[in-house]
C-alpha atoms as a PDB file:
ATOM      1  CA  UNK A   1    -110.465   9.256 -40.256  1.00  0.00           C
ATOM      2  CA  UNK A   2    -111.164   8.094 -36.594  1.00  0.00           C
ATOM      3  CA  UNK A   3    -114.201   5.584 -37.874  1.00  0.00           C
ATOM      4  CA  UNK A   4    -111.694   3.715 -40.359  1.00  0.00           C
ATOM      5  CA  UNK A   5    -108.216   3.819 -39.508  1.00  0.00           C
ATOM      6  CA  UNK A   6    -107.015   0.813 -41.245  1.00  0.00           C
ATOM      7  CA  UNK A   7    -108.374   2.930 -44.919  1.00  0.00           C
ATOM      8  CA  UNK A   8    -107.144   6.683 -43.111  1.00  0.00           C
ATOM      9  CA  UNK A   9    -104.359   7.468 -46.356  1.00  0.00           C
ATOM     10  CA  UNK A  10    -107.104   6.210 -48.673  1.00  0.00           C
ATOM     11  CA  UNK A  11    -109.857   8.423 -47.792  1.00  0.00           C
ATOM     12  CA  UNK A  12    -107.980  11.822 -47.205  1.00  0.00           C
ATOM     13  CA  UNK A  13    -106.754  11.026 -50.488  1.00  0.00           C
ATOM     14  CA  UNK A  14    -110.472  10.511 -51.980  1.00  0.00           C
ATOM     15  CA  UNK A  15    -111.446  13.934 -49.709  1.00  0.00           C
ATOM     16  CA  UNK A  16    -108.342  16.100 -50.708  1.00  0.00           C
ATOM     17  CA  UNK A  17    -108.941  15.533 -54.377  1.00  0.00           C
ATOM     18  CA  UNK A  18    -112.926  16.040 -54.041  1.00  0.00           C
ATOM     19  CA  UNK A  19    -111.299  19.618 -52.723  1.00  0.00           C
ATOM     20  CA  UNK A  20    -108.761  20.306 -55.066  1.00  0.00           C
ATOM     21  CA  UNK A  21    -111.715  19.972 -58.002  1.00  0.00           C
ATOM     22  CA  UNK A  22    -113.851  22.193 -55.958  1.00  0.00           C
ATOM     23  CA  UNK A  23    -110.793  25.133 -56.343  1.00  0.00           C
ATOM     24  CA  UNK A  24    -110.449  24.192 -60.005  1.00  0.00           C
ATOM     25  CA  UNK A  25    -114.249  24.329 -60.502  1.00  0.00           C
ATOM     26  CA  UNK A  26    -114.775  27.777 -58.796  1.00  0.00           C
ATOM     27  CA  UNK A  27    -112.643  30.444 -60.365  1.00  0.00           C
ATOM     28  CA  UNK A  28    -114.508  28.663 -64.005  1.00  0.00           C
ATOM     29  CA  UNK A  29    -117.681  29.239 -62.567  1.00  0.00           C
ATOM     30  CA  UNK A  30    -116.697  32.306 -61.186  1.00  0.00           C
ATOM     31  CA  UNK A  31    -115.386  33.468 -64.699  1.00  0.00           C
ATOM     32  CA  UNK A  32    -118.313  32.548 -66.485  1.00  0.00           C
ATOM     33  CA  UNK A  33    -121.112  34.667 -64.431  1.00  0.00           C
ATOM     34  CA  UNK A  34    -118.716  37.469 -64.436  1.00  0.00           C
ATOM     35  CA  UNK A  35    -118.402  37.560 -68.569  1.00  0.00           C
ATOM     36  CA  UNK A  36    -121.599  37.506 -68.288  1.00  0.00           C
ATOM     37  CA  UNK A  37    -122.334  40.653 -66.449  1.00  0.00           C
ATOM     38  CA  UNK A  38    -118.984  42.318 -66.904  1.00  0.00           C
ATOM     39  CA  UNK A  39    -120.230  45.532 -64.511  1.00  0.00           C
ATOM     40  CA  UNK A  40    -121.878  45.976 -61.098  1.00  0.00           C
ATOM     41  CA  UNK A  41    -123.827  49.183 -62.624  1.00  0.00           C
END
């Protein structure tokens, strides 16, 4: 934010939704591997 203040709203809005897919994307992921292999034994 402190290299382009004049786009500052802009690109925390680009970074915050690059995060928010991230914590949609992870509990899928998560969710597949463990269907997968239901059990640690």
């Amino acid at each position: 934010v402190d290299i382009s203040p004049n786009h500052a709203g802009i690109l925390m809005g680009i970074s915050n939704t690059a995060s928010n897919i991230c914590g949609f994307i992870a509990p899928y992921a998560a969710g597949l591997l463990i269907n997968e292999n239901p059990s640690l034994e």
